[in-house]
N, C-alpha and C. Protein backbone atom coordinates (compact mmCIF):
# COMPACT_ATOMS: atom_id res chain seq x y z
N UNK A 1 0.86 -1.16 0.00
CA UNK A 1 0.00 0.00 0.00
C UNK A 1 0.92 1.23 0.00
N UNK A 2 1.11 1.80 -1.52
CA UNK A 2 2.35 3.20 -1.12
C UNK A 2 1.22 4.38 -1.24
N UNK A 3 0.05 4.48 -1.46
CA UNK A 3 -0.40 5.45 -1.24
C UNK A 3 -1.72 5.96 -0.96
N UNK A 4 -2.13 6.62 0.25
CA UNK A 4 -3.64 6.74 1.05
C UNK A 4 -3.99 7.90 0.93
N UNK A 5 -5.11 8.34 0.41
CA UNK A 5 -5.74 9.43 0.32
C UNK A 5 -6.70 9.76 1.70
N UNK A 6 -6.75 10.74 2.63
CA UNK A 6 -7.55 10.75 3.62
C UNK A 6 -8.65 12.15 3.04
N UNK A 7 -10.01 11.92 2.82
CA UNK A 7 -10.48 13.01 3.17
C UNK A 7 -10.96 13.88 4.75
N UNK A 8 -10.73 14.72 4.93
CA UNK A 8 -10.52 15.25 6.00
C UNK A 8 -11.24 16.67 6.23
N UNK A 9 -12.47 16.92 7.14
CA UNK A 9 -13.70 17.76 6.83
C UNK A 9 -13.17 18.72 8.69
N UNK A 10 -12.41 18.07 9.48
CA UNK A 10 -12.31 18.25 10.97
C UNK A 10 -13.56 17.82 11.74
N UNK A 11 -14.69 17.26 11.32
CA UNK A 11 -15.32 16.10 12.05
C UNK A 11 -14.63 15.45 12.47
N UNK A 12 -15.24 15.11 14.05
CA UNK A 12 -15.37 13.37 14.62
C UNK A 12 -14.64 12.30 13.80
N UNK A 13 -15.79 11.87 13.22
CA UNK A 13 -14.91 10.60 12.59
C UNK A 13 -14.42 11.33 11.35
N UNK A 14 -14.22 12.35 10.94
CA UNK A 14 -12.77 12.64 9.36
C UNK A 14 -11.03 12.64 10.67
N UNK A 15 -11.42 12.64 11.86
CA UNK A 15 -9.99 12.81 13.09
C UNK A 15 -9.98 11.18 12.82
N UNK A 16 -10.95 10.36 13.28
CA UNK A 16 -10.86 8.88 13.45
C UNK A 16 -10.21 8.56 12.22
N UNK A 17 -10.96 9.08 11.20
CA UNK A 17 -10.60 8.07 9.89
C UNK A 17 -8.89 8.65 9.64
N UNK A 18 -8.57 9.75 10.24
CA UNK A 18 -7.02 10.29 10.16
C UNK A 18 -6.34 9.28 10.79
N UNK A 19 -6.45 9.54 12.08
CA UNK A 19 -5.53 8.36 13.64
C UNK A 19 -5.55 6.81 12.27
N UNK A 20 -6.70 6.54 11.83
CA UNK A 20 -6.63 5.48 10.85
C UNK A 20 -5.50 5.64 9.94
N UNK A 21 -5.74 6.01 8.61
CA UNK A 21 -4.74 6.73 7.95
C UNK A 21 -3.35 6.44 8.65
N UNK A 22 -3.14 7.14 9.91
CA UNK A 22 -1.80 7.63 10.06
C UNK A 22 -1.13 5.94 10.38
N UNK A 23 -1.73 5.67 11.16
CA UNK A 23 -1.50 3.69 11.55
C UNK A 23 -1.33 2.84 10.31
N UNK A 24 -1.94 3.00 9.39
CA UNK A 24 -1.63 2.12 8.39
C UNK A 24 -0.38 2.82 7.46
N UNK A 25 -0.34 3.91 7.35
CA UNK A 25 1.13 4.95 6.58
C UNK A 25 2.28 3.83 7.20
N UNK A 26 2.26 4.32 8.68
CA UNK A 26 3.54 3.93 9.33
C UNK A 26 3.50 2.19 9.29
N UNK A 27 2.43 1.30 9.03
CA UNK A 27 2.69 0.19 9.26
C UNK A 27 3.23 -0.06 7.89
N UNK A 28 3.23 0.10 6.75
CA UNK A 28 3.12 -0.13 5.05
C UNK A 28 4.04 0.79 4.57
N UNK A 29 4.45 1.84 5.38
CA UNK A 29 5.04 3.10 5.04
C UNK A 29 5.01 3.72 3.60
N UNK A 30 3.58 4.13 3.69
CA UNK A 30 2.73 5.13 3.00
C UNK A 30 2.80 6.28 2.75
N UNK A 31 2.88 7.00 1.36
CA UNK A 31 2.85 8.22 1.33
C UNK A 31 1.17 8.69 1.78
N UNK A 32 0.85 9.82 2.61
CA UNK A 32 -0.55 10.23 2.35
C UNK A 32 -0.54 11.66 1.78
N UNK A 33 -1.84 11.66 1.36
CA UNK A 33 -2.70 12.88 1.18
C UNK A 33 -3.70 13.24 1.89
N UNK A 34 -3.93 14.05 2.47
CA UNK A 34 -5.04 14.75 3.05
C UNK A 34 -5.61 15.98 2.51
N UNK A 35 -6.99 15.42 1.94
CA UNK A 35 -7.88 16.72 1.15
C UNK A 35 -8.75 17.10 2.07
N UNK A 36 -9.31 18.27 1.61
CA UNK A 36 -10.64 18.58 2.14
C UNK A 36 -10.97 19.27 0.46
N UNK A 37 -12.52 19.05 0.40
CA UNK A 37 -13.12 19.59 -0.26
C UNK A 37 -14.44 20.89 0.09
N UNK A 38 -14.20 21.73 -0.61
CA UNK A 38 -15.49 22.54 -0.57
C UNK A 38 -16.03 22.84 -1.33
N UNK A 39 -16.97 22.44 -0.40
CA UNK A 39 -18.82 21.93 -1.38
C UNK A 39 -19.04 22.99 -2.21
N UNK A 40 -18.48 22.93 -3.44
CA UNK A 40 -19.48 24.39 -3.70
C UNK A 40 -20.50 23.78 -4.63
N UNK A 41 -20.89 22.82 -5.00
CA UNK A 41 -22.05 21.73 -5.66
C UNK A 41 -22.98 22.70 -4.88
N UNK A 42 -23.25 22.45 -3.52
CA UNK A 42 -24.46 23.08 -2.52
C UNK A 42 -24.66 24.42 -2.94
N UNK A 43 -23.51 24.89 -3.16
CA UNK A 43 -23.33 26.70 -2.97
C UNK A 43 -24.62 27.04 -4.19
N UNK A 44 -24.38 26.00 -5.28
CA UNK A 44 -25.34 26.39 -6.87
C UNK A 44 -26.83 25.98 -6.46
N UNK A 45 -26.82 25.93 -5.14
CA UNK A 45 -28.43 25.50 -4.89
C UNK A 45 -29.15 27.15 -4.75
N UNK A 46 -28.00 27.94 -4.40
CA UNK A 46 -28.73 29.08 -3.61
C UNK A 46 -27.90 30.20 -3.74
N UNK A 47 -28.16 30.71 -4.87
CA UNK A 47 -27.77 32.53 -5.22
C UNK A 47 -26.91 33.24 -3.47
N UNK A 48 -27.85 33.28 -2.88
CA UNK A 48 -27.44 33.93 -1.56
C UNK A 48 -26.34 33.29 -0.97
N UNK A 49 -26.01 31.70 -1.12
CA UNK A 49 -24.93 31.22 -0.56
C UNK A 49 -23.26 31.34 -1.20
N UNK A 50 -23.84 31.29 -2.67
CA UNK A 50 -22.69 31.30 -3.67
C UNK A 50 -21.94 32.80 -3.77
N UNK A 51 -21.70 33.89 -2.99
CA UNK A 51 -21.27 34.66 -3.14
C UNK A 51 -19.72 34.48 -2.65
N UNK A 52 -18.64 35.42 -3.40
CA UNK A 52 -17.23 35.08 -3.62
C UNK A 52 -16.97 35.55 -1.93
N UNK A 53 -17.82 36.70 -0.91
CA UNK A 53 -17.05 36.42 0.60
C UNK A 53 -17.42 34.62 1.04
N UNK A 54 -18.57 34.57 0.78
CA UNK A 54 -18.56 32.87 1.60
C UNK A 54 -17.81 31.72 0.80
N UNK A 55 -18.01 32.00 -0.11
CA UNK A 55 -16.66 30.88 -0.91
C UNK A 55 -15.11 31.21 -0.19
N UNK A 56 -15.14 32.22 -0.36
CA UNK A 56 -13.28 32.46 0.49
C UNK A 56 -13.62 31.80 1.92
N UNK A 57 -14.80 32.29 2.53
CA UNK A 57 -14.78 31.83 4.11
C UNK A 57 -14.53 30.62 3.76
N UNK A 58 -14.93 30.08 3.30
CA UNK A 58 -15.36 28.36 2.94
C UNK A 58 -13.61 27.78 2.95
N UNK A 59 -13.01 28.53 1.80
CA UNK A 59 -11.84 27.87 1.47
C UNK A 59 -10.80 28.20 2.38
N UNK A 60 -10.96 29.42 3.67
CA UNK A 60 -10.70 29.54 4.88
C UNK A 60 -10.05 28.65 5.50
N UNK A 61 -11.07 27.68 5.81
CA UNK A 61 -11.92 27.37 6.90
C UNK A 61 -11.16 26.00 6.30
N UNK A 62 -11.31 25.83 4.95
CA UNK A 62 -10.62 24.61 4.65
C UNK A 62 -9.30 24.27 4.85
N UNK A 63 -8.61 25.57 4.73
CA UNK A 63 -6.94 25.47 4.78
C UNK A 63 -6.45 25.49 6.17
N UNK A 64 -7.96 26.27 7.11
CA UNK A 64 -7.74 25.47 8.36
C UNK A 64 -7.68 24.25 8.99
N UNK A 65 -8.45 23.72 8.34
CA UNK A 65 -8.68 22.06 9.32
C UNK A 65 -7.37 21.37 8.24
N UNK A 66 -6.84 21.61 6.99
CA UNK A 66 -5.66 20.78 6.62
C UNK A 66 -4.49 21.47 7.39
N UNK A 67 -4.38 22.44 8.35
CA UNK A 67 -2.96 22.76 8.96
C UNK A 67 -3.62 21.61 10.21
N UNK A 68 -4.68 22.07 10.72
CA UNK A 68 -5.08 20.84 11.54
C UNK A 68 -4.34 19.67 11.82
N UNK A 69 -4.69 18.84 10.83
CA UNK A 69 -4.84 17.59 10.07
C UNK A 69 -3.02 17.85 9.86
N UNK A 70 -2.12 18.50 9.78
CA UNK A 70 -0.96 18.03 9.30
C UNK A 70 0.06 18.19 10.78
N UNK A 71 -0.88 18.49 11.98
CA UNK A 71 0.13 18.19 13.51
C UNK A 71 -0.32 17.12 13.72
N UNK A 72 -1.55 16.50 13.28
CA UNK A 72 -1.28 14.46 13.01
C UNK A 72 -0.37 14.20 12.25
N UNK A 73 -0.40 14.45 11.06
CA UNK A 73 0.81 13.64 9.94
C UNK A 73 1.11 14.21 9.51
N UNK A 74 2.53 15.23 10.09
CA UNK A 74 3.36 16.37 9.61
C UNK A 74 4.03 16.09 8.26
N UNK A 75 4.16 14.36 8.02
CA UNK A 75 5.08 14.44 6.32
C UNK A 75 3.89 14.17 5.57
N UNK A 76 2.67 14.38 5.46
CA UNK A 76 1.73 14.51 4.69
C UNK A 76 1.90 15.38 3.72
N UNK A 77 0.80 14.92 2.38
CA UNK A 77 1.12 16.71 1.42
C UNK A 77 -0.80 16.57 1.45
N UNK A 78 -0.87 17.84 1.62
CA UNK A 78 -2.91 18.35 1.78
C UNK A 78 -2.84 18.73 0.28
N UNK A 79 -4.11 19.11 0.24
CA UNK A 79 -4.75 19.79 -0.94
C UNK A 79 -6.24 20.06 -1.03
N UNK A 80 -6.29 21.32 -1.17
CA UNK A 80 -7.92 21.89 -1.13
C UNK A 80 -8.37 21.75 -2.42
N UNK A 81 -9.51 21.29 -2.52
CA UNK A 81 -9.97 20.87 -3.60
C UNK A 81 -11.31 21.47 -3.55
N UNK A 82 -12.20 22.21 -4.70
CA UNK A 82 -13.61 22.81 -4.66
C UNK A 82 -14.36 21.52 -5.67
N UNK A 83 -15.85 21.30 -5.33
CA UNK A 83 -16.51 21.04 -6.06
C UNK A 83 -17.14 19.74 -5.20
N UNK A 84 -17.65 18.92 -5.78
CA UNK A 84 -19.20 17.97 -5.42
C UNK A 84 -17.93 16.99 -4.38
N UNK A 85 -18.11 17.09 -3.30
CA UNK A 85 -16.93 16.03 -2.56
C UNK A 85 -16.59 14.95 -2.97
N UNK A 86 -17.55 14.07 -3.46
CA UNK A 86 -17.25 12.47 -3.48
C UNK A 86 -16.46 12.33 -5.36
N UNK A 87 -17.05 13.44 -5.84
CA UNK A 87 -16.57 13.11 -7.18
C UNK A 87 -15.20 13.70 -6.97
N UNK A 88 -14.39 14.73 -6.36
CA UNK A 88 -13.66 15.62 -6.22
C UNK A 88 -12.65 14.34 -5.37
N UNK A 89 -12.96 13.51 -4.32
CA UNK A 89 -12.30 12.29 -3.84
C UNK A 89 -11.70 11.55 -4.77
N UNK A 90 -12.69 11.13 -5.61
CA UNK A 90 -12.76 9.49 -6.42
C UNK A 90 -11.90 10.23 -7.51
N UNK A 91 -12.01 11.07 -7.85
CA UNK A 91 -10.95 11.84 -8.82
C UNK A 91 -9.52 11.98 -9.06
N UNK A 92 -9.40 12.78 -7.69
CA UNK A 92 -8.08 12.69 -6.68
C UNK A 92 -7.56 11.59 -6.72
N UNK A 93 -8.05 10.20 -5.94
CA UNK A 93 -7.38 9.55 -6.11
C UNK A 93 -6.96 8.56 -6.86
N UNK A 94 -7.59 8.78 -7.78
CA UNK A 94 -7.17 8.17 -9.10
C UNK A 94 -6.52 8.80 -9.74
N UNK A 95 -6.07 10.16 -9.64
CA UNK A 95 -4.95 11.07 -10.25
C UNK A 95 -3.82 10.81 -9.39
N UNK A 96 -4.07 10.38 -8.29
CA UNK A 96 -2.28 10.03 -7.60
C UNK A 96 -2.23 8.79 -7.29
N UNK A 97 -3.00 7.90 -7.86
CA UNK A 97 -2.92 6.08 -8.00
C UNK A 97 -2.78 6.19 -6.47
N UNK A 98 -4.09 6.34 -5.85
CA UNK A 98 -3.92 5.58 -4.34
C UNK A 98 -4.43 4.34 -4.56
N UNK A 99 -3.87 3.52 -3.59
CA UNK A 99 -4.25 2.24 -3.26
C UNK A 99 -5.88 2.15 -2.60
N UNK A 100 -5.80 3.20 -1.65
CA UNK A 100 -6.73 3.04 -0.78
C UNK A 100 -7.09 4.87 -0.53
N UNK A 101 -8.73 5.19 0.16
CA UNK A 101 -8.93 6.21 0.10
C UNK A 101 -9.53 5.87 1.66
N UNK A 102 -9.07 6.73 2.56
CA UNK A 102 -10.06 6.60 4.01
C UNK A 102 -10.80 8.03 4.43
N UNK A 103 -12.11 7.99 4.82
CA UNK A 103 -13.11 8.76 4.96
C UNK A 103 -14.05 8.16 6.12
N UNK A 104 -14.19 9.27 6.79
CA UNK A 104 -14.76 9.29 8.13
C UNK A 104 -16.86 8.14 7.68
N UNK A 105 -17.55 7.93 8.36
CA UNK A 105 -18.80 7.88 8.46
C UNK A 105 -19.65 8.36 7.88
N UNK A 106 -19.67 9.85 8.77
CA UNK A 106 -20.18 11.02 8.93
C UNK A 106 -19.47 12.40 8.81
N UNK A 107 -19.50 13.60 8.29
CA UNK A 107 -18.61 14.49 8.49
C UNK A 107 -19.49 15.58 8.69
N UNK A 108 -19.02 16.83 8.25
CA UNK A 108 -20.36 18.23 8.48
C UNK A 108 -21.15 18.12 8.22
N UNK A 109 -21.29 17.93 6.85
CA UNK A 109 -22.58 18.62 5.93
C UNK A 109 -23.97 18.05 6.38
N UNK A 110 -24.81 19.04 6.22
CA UNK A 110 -25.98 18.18 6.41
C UNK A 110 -27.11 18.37 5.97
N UNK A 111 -26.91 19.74 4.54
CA UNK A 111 -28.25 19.92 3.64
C UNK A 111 -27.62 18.91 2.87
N UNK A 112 -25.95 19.11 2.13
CA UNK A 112 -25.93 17.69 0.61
C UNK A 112 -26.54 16.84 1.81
N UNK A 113 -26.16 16.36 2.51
CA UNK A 113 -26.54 14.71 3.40
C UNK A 113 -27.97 14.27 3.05
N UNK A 114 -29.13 15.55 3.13
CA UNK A 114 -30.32 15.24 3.32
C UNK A 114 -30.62 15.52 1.72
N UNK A 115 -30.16 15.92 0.93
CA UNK A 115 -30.33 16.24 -0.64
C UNK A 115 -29.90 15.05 -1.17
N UNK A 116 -28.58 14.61 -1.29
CA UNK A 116 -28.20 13.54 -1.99
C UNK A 116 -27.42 12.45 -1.58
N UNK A 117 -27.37 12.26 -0.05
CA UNK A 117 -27.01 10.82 0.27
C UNK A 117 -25.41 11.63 1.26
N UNK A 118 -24.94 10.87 1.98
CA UNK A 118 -23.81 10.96 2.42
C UNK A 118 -22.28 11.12 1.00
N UNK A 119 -21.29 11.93 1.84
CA UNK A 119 -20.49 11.66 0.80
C UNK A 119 -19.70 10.37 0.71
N UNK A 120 -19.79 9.66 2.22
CA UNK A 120 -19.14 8.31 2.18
C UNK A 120 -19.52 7.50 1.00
N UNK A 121 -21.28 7.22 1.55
CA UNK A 121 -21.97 6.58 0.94
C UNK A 121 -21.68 6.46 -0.70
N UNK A 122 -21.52 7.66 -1.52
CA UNK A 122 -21.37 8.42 -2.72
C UNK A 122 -20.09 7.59 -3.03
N UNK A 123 -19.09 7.93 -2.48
CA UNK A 123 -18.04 7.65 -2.66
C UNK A 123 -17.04 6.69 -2.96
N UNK A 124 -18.35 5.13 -2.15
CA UNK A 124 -18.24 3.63 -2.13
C UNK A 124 -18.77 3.44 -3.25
N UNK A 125 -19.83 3.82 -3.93
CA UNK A 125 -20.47 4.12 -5.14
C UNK A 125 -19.81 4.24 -6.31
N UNK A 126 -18.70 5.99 -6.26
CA UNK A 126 -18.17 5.84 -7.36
C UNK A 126 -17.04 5.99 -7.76
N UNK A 127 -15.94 5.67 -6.60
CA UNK A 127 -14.78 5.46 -6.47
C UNK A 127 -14.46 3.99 -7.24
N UNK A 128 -12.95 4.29 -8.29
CA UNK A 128 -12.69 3.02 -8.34
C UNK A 128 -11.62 2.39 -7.40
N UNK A 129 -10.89 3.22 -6.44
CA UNK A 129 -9.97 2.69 -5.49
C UNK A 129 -10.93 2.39 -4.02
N UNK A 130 -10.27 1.71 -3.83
CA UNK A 130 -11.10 0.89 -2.41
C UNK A 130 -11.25 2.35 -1.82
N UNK A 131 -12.20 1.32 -0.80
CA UNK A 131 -12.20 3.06 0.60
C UNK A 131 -13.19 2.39 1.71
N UNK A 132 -12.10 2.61 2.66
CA UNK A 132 -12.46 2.24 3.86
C UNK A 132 -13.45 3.26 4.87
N UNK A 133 -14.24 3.24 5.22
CA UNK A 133 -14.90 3.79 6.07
C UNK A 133 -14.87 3.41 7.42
N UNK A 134 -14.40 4.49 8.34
CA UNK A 134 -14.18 4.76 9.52
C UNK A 134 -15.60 5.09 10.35
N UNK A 135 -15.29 4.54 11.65
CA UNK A 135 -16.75 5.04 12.34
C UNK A 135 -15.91 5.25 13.41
């Protein structure tokens, strides 16, 4: 296994599915990645949301939880990524041939959640690299 993609939202289980991640790196000695994506799929639901201050907050907020995410696994490389999460995952890691992709349960969101399914869920769907789900 030389390479694990973690998506990483700073939820609960996106920390679990990290501590995961980081255990299997060091057992296989793994390069990782840690993304976060922002949703902006949701943002095109709603004029009022899609404006360029809340997109910056958004991508903020993202580059926060990957400094986060890298005092777990300081030789990590992150990357912020915009657009529909699960396709923006399954993408990713098939552009850096991961072996494996790990993703929390559950993470923030919770209008996509109730609109179109979890992004885990999505993700087992239409990922062609495995992906483990963390609880």
């Amino acid at each position: 296994m030389r390479t694990i993609v973690v998506a990483y939202d700073g939820s609960q289980y996106a920390k679990k599915a990290l501590e995961t991640a980081k255990t299997l790196a060091e057992k296989f000695g793994s390069k990782v990645y840690i993304i976060h994506v922002v949703d902006t799929a949701v943002l095109s639901l709603s004029e009022a949301f899609s404006t360029p201050n809340v997109i910056e907050s958004l991508r903020q907020g993202g580059e926060k939880v990957l400094r986060e995410a890298l005092t777990m696994i300081p030789n990590a490389e992150v990357k912020l990524l915009e657009g529909d999460p699960a396709y923006e995952i399954a993408k990713f890691a098939r552009d850096v041939k991961a072996d494996l992709v790990v993703v929390g349960s559950r993470g923030l969101s919770t209008i996509r959640k109730s609109l179109l399914g979890s992004v885990a869920g999505r993700l087992v769907q239409e990922s062609d690299v495995s992906i483990l789900v963390v609880k």
